[in-house]
Each structure stands twice: as structure tokens, then as C-alpha cells.
Protein backbone atom coordinates (compact mmCIF):
# COMPACT_ATOMS: atom_id res chain seq x y z
CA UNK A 1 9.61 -100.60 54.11
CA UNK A 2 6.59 -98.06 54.33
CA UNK A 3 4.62 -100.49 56.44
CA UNK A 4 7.61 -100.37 58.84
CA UNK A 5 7.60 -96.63 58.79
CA UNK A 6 3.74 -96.62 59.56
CA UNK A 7 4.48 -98.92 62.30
CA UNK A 8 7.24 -96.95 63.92
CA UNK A 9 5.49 -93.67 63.37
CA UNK A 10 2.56 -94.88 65.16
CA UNK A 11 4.57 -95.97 68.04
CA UNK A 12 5.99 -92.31 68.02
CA UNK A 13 2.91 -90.37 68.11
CA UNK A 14 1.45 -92.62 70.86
CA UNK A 15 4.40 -91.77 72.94
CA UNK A 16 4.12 -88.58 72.34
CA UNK A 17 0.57 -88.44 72.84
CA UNK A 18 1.08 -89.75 76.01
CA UNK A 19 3.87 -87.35 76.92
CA UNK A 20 1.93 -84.08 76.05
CA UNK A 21 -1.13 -86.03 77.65
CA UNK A 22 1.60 -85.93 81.29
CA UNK A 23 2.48 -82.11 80.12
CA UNK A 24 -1.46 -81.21 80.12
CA UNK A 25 -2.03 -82.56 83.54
CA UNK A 26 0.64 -80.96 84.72
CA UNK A 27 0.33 -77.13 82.88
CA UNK A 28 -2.86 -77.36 80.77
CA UNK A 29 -1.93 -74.20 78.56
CA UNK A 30 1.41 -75.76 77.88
CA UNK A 31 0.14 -79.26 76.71
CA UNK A 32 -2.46 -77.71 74.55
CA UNK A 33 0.34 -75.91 72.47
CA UNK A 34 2.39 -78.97 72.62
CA UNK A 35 -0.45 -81.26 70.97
CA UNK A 36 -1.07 -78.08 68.60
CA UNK A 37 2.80 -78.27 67.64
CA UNK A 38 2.53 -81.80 67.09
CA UNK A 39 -0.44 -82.07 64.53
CA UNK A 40 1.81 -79.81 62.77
CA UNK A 41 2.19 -82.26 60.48
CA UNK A 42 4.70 -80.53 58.38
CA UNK A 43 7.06 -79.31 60.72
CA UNK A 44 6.76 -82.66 63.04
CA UNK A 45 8.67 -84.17 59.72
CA UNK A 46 10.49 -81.13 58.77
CA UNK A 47 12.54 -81.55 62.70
CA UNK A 48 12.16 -85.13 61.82
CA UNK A 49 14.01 -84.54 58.81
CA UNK A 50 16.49 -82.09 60.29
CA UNK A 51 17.70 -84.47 63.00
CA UNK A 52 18.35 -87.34 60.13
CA UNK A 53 19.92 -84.30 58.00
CA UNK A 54 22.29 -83.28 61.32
CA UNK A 55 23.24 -87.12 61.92
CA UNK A 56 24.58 -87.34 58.02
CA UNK A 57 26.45 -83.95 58.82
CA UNK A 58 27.67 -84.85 61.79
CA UNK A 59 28.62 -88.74 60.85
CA UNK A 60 30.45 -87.39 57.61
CA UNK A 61 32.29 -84.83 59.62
CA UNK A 62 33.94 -87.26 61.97
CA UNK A 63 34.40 -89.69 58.98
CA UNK A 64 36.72 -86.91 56.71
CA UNK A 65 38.20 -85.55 59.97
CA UNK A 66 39.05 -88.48 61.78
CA UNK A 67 39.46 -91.21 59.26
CA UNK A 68 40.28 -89.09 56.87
CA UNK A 69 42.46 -86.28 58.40
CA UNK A 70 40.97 -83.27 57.00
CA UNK A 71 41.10 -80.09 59.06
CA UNK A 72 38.07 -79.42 61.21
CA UNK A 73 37.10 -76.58 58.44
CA UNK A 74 37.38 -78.95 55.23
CA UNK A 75 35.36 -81.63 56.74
CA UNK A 76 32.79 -79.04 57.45
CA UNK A 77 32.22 -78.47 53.60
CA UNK A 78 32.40 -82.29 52.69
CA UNK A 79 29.59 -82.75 55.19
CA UNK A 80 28.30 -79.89 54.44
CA UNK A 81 27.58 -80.93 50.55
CA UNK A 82 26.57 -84.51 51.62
CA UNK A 83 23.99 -83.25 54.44
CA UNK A 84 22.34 -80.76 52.09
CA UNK A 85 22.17 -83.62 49.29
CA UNK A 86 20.34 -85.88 51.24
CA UNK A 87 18.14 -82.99 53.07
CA UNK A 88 16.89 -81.78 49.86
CA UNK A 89 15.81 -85.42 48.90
CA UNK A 90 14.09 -85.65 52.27
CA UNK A 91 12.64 -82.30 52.61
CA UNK A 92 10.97 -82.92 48.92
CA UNK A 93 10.16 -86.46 49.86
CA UNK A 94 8.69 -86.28 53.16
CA UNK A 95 8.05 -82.85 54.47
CA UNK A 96 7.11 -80.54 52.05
CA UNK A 97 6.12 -83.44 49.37
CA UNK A 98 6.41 -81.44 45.81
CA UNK A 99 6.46 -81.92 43.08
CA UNK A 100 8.35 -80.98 39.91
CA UNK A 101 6.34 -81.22 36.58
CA UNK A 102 9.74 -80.84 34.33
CA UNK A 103 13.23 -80.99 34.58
CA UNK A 104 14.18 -77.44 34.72
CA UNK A 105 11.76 -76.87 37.06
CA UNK A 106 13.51 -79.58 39.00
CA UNK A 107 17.25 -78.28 38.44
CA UNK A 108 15.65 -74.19 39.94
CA UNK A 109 14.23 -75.82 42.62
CA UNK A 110 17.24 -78.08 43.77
CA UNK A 111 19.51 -74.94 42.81
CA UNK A 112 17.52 -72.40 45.53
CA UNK A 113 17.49 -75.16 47.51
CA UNK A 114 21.41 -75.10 47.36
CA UNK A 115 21.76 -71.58 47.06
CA UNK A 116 19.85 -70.96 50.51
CA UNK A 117 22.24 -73.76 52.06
CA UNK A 118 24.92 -71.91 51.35
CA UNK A 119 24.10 -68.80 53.43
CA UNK A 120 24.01 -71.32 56.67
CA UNK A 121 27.18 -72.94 55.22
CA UNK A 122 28.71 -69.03 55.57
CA UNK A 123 27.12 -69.24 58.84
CA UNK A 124 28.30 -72.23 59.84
CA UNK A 125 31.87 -71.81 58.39
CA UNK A 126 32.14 -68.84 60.93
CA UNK A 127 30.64 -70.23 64.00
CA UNK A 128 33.06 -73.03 63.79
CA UNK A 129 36.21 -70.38 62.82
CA UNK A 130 34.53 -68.54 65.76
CA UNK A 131 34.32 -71.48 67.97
CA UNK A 132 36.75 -73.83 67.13
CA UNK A 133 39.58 -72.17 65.20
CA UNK A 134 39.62 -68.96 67.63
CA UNK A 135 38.24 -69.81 71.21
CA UNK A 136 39.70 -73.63 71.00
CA UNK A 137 36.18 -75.42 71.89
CA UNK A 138 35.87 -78.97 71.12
CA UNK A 139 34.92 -79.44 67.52
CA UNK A 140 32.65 -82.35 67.25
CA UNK A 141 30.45 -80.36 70.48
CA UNK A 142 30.40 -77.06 68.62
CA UNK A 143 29.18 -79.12 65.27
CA UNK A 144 26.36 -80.49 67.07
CA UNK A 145 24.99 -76.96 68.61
CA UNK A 146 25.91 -74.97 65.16
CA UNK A 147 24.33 -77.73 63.47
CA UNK A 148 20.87 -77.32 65.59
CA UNK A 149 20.79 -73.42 64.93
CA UNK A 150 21.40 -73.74 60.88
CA UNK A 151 18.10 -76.17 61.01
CA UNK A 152 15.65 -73.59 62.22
CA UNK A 153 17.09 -70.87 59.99
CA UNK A 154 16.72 -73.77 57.19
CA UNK A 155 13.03 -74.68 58.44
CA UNK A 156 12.23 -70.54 57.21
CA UNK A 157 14.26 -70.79 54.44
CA UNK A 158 12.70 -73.97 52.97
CA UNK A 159 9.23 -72.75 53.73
CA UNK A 160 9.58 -69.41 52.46
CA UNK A 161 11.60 -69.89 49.53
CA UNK A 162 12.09 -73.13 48.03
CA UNK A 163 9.20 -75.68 48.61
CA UNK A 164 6.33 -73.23 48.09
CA UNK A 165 2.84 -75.01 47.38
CA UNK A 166 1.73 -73.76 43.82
């Protein structure tokens, strides 16, 4: 399985590489922050991470809400708990990469990484009262964009607060 990830992540960067190589040609001062933003090593994986974390979200939500015919704001907590399970496994795992040297210091960092979630859960709650309980927008469109704005306020939160390099 990790040889596979090497392998795909190889054929990712040399896209890329070639992509910001087109952007540089094209508006040199623009490709050079582009290449910059990619050797960002962290926060390549971190967006990485977020999109996989999103697609759980977003998958649950139309799982509970269609399958399972729970209202729009219900299946928004169910996915809700599920996303931010497997985005603290993945954020620890393969962005951040810390690690714990006992379980209570384990249990405080999962529970701050919990405890930030739930401020974008608030958030998130009342974009999609906002958006699709008051102003009748599609639901599954508005999870999508909500969903894209909670990871960047979760990128600072993570960084800031929860994975901090000892």
C-alpha cells in the first residue's frame, strides 16, 4: 500500500510540476509562488487531507439523508462526527505526523482536536440553517461550499492549536 501511495504521489507532483512549470511561462511571479505553495509540504497534505475529510462528510451526508431520511440538519451532525473522526486520524497520520508519548496525552490532544471541530460544526450548523433551512438553496450544493470554508478555518485551527511540534 505505501509503495502505491509513493507511486501515485509521484505522478501528482510531476503533474503539478508541469502545471506551475505552464503558470511560470505564462506569469513568472505567479508560478514562483505556486511552486513555493507546493513544497509546502505540510499544507500540500493538510488540503490533501481536507478534500478526503470533505468527501467522508459529504458521502455520509447523502447516505443519512437520502438512504436514511434524516433531515438535512441531522445528517449534518452524523457526518459531521464521522468526518472529524477520520480527519483527526489523517491530520495526525499524514500532515502534521505527531506523536503522543502516553495515553492522556493522546485523549487532550484528540479532545482539542474535537473541541475546535465543534466551533466549525456551530458554523456550519448555521450556514446550512442560513442557506438551506431559510433561503431554500439546494442542500447537497451548499454542503459542498460550507464544507470548503470550515477546511481553511480548520487548517489555522489545527496548526495553531492542536498539532503543535514540541
Amino acid at each position: 500500500m505505501e509503495k502505491i501511495g509513493k507511486t501515485l504521489w509521484h505522478g501528482i507532483d510531476v503533474l503539478a510540476r508541469a502545471v506551475i512549470g505552464l503558470i511560470s511561462k505564462i506569469a513568472p511571479g505567479v508560478g514562483k509562488k505556486c511552486l513555493e505553495l507546493w513544497e509546502n509540504e505540510e499544507l500540500v497534505s493538510y488540503l490533501f487531507v481536507g478534500v478526503a475529510t470533505t468527501v467522508v462528510n459529504y458521502v455520509v451526508y447523502v447516505l443519512v439523508t437520502r438512504l436514511g431520511h434524516m433531515t438535512y440538519m441531522a445528517g449534518t451532525w452524523v457526518a459531521w462526527v464521522c468526518a472529524v473522526a477520520f480527519g483527526y486520524w489523517a491530520n495526525k497520520t499524514f500532515v502534521f505526523k505527531t506523536h503522543c508519548d502516553s495515553v492522556p496525552a493522546l485523549v487532550k490532544e484528540c479532545a482539542s482536536f474535537f473541541a475546535m471541530r465543534l466551533v466549525s460544526l456551530g458554523m456550519e450548523t448555521f450556514l446550512m440553517w442560513l442557506t438551506v433551512g431559510v433561503l431554500h438553496w439546494p442542500d447537497l450544493v451548499m454542503k459542498i461550499v460550507i464544507n470548503f470554508v470550515v477546511i481553511v478555518l480548520n487548517y489555522l485551527f489545527s496548526k495553531l492549536f492542536i498539532f503543535r511540534k514540541k
